[in-house]
C-alpha atoms as a PDB file:
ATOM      1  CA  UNK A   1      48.447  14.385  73.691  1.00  0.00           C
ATOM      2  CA  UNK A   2      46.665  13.389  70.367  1.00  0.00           C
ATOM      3  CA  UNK A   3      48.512  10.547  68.158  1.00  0.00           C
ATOM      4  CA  UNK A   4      47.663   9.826  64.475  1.00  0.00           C
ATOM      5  CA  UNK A   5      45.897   7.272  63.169  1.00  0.00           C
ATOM      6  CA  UNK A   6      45.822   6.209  59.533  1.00  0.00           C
ATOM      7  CA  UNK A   7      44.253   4.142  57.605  1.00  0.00           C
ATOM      8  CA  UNK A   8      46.455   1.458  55.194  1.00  0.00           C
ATOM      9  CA  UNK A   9      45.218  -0.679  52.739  1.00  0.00           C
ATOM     10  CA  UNK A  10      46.996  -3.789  51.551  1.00  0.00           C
ATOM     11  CA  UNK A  11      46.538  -4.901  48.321  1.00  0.00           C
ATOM     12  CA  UNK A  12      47.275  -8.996  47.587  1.00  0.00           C
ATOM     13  CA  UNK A  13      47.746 -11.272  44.371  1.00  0.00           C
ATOM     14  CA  UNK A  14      44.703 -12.750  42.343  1.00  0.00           C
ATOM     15  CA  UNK A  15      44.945 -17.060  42.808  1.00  0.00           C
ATOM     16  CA  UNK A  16      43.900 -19.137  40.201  1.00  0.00           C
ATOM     17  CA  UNK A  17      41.950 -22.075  41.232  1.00  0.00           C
ATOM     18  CA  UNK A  18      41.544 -25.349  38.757  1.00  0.00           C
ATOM     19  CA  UNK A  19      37.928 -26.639  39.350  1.00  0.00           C
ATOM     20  CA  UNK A  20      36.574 -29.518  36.806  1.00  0.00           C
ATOM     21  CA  UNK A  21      39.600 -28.708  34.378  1.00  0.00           C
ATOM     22  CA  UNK A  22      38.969 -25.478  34.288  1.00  0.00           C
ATOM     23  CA  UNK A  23      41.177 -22.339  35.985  1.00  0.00           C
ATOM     24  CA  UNK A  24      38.862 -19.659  37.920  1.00  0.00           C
ATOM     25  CA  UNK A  25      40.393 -16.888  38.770  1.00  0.00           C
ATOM     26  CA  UNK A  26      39.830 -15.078  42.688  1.00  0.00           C
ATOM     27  CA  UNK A  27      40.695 -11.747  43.045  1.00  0.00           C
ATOM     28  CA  UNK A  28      40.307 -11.728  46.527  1.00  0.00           C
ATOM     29  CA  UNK A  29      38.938  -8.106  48.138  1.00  0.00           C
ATOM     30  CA  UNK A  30      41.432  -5.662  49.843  1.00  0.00           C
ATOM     31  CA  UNK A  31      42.485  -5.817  53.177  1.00  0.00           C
ATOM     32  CA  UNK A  32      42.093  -2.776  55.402  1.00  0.00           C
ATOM     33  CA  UNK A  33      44.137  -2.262  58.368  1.00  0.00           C
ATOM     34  CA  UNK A  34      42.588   0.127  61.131  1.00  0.00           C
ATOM     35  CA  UNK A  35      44.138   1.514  63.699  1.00  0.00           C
ATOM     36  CA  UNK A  36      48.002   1.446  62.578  1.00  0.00           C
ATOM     37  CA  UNK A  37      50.033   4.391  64.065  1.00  0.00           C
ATOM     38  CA  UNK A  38      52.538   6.247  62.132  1.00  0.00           C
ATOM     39  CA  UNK A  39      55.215   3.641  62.694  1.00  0.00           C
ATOM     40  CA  UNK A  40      53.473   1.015  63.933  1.00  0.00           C
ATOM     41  CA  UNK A  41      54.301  -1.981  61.613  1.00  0.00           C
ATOM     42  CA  UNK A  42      53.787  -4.662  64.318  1.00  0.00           C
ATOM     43  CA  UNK A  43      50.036  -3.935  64.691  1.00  0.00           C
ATOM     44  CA  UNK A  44      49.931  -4.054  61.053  1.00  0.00           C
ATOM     45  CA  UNK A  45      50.951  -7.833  60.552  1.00  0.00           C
ATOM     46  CA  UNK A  46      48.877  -8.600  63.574  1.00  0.00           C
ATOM     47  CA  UNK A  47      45.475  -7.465  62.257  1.00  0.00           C
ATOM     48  CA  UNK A  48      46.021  -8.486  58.626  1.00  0.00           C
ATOM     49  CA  UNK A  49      43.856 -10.937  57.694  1.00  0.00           C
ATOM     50  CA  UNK A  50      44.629 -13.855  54.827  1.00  0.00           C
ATOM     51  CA  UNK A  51      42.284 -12.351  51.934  1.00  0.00           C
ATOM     52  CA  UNK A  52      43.042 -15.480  50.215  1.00  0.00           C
ATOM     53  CA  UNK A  53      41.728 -17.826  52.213  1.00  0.00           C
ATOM     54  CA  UNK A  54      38.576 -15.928  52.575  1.00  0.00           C
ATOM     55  CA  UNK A  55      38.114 -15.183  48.894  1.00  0.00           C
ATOM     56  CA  UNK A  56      38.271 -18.734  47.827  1.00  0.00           C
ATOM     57  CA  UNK A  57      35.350 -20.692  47.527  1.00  0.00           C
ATOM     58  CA  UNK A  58      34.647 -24.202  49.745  1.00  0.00           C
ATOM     59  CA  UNK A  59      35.707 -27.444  48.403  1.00  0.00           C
ATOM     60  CA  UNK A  60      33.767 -29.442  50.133  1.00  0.00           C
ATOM     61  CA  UNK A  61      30.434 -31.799  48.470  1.00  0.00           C
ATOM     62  CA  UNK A  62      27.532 -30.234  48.830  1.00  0.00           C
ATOM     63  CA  UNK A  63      23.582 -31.772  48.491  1.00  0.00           C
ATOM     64  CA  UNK A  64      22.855 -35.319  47.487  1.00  0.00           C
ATOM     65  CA  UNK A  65      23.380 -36.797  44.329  1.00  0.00           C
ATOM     66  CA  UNK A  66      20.776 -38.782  42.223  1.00  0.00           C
ATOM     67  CA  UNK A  67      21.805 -42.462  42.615  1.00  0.00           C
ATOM     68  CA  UNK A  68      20.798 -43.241  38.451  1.00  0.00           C
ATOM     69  CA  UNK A  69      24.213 -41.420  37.504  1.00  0.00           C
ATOM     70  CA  UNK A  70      25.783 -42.562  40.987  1.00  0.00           C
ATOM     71  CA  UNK A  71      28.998 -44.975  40.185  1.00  0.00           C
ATOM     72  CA  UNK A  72      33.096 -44.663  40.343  1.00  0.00           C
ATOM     73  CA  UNK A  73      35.610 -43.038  37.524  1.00  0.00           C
ATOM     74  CA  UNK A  74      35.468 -47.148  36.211  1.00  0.00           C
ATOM     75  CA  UNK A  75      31.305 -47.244  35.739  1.00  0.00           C
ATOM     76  CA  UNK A  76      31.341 -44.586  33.156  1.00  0.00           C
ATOM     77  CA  UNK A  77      31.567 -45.732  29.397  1.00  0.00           C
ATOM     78  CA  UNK A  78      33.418 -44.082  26.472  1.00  0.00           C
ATOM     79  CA  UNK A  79      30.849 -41.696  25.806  1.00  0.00           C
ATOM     80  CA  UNK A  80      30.634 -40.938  29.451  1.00  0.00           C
ATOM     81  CA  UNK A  81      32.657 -38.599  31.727  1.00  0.00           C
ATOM     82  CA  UNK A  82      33.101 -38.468  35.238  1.00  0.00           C
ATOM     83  CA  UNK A  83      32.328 -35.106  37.856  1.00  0.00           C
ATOM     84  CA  UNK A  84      31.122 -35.004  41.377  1.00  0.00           C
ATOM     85  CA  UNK A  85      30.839 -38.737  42.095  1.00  0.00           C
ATOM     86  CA  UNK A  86      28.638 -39.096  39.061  1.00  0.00           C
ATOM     87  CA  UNK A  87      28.849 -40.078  35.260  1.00  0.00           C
ATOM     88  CA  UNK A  88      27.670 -37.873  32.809  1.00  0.00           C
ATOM     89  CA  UNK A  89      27.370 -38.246  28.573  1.00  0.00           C
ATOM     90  CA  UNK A  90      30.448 -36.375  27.616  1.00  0.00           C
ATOM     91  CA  UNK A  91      30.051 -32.711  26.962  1.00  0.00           C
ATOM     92  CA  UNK A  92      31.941 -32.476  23.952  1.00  0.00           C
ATOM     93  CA  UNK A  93      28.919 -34.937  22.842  1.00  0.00           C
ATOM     94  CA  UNK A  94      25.951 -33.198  24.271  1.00  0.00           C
ATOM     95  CA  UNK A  95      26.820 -29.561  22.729  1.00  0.00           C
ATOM     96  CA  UNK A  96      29.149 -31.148  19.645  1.00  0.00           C
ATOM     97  CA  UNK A  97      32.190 -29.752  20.690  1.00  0.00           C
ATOM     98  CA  UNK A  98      31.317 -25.843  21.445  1.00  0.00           C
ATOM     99  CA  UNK A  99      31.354 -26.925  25.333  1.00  0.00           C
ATOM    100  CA  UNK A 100      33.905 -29.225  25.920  1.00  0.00           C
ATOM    101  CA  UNK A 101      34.223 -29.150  29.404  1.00  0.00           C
ATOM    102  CA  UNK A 102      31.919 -29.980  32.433  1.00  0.00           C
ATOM    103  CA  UNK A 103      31.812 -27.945  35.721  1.00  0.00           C
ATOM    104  CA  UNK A 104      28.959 -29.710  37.181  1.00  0.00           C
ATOM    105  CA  UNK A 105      25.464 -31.836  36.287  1.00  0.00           C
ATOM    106  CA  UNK A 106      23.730 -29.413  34.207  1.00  0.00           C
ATOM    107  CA  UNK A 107      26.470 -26.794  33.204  1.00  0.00           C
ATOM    108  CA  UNK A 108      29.047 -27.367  30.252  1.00  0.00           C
ATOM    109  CA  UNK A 109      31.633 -24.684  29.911  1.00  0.00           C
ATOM    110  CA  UNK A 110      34.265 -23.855  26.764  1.00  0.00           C
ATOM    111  CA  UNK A 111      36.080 -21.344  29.229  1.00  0.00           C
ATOM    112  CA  UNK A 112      35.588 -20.266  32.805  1.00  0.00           C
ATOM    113  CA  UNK A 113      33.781 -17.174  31.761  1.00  0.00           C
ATOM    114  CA  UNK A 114      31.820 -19.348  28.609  1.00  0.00           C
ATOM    115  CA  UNK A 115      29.126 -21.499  29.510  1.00  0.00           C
ATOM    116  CA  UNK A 116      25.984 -23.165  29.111  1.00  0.00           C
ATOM    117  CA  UNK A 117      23.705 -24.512  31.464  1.00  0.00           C
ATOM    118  CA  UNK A 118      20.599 -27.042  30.740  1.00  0.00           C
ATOM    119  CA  UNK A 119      18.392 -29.695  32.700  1.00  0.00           C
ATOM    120  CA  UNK A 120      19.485 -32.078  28.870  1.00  0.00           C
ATOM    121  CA  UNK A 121      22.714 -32.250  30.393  1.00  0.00           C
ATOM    122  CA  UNK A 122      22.287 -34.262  33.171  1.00  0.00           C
ATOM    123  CA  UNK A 123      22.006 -37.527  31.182  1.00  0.00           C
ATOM    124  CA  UNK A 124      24.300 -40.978  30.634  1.00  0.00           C
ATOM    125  CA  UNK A 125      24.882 -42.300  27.549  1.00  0.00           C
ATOM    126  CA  UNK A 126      22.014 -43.638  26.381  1.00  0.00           C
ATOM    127  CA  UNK A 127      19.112 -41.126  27.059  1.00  0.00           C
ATOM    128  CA  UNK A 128      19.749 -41.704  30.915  1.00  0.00           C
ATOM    129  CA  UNK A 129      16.641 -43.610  32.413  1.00  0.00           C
ATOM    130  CA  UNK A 130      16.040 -47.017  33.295  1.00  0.00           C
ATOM    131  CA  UNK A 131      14.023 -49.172  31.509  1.00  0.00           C
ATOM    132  CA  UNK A 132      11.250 -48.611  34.151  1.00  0.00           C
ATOM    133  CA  UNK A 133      11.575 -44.627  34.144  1.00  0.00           C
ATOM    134  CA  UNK A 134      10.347 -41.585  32.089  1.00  0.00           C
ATOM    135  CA  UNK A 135      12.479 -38.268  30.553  1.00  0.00           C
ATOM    136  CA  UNK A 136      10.335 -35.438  31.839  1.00  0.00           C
ATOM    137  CA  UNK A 137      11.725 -32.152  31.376  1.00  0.00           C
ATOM    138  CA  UNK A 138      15.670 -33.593  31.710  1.00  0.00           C
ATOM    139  CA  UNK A 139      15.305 -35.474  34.810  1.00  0.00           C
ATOM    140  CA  UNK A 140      14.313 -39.251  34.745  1.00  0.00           C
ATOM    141  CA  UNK A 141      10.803 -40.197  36.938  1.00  0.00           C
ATOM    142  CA  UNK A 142       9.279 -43.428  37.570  1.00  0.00           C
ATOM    143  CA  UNK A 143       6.839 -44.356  34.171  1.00  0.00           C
ATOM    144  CA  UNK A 144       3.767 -43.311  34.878  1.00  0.00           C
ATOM    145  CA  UNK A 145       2.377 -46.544  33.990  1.00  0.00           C
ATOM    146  CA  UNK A 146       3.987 -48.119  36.977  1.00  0.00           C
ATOM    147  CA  UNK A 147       2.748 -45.697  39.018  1.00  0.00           C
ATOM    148  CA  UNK A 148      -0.965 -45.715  38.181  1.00  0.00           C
ATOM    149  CA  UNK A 149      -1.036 -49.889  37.597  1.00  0.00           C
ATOM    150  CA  UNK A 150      -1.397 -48.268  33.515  1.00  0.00           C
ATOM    151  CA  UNK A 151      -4.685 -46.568  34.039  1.00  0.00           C
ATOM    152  CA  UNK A 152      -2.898 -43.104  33.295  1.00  0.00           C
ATOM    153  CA  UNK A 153       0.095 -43.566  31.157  1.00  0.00           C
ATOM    154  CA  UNK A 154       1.081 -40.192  30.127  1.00  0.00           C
ATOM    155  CA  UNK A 155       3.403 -37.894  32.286  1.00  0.00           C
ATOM    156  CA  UNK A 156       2.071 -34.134  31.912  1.00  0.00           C
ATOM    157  CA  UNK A 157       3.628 -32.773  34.687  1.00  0.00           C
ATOM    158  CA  UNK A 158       6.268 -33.975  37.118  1.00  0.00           C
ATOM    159  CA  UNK A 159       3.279 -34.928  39.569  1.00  0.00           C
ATOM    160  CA  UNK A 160       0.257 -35.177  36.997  1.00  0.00           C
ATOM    161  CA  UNK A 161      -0.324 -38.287  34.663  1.00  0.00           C
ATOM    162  CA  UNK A 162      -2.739 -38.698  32.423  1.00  0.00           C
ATOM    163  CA  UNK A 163      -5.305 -41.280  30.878  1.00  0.00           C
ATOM    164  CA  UNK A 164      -4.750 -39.601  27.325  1.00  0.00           C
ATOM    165  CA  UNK A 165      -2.159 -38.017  25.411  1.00  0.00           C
ATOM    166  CA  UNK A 166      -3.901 -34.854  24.884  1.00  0.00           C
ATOM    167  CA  UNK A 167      -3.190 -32.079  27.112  1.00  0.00           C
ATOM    168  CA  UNK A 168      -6.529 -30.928  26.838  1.00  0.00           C
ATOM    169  CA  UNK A 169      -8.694 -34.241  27.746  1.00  0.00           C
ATOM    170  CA  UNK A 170      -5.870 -34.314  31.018  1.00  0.00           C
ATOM    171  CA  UNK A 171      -8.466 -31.473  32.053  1.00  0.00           C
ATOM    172  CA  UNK A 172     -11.162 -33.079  32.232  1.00  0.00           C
ATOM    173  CA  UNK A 173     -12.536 -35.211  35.920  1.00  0.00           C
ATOM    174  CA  UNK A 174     -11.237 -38.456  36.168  1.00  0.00           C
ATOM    175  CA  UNK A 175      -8.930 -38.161  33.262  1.00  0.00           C
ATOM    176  CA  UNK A 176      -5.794 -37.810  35.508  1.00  0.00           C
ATOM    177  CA  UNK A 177      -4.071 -38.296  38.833  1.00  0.00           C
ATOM    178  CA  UNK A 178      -2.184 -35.860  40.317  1.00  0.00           C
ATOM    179  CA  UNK A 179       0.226 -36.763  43.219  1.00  0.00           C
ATOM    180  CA  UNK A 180       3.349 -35.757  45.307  1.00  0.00           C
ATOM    181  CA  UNK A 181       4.725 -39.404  45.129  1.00  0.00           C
ATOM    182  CA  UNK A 182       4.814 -39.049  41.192  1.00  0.00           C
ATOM    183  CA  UNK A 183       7.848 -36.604  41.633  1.00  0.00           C
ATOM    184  CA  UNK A 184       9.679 -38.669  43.302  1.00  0.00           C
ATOM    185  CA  UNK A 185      12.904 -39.474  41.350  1.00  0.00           C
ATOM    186  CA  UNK A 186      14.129 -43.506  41.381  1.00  0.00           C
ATOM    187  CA  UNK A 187      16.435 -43.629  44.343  1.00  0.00           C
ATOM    188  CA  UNK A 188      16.874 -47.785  44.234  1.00  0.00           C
ATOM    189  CA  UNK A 189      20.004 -47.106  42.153  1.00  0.00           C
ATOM    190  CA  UNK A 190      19.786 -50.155  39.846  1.00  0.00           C
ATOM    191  CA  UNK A 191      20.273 -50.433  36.116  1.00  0.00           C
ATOM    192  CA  UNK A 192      18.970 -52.107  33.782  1.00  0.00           C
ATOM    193  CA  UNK A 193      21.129 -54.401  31.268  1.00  0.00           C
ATOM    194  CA  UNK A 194      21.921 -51.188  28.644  1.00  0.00           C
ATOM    195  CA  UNK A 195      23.730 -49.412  31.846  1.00  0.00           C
ATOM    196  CA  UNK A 196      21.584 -46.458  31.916  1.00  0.00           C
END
């Protein structure tokens, strides 16, 4: 005796998702059903499973989070806006209204599918390092001058600094120190009287 088998596909809605003010939209994939007989509509239901639930993306925090933006909702100023347990200088400010909207540190969007991403976004009001810290390619280190007791002053690379400004004397023997411990972003968390 030989019995059919066929092969069903169910099809199920797209679910919109709001994510940092802004609605994504999961088209989650198709379902395929195996092994239903002609008739069968039991088995169906059975070995379904919830597409939507599998399309959707986690909500859970993920990675650490640099303590120098670390604060509540209540720590941020005017000019500052609040995502992932961390304020941030608005958006709207940063890219003068063509990005409005933050999705996380470094990405501004103006819609879901519209967006910009740069390290110069993942700054407070203010510039965004302490009074005892350096901007180096949008991320805030410990000055250079602290670090070397001010023989080499002058951040070249996140773990170079050198005795001169010049790129091209920070070549020479002895005219700069080059460490692991230089990349090290502040993690003591405190501020200095501006807030930043």
């Amino acid at each position: 005796k030989t019995t059919a088998i066929t092969t069903t596909t169910v099809t199920t809605t797209v679910t919109t998702q709001k994510k940092h003010g802004l609605f994504f939209k999961y088209a989650p994939p198709e379902t395929t059903v195996i092994g239903k007989k002609d008739g069968d509509e039991e088995a169906a239901d059975a070995d379904e499973v919830d597409a939507d639930e599998q399309a959707l993306p986690p909500t859970g925090k993920m990675g650490k989070k640099a303590t120098s933006h670390t604060g509540t909702k209540l720590d941020c100023t005017s000019a500052e806006e609040f995502s992932d347990g961390q304020c941030y200088k608005k958006c709207n400010l940063l890219t003068k209204g063509e990005y409005p909207t933050r999705l996380n540190g470094v990405t501004c969007c103006d819609k879901p599918w519209k967006c910009t991403t740069a390290t110069a976004y993942n700054v407070r009001d203010g510039g965004g390092c302490k009074s005892d810290e350096e901007m180096y390619s949008g991320s805030c280190y410990t000055k250079c001058s602290v670090l070397t007791k001010g023989s080499f002053r002058y951040r070249k690379t996140a773990f170079t600094c050198c005795r001169d400004d010049s790129n091209w004397s920070c070549m020479f023997p002895g005219h700069s120190q080059t460490n692991s411990k230089f990349a090290d972003l502040d993690t003591t968390g405190a501020e200095d009287e501006s807030g930043c």
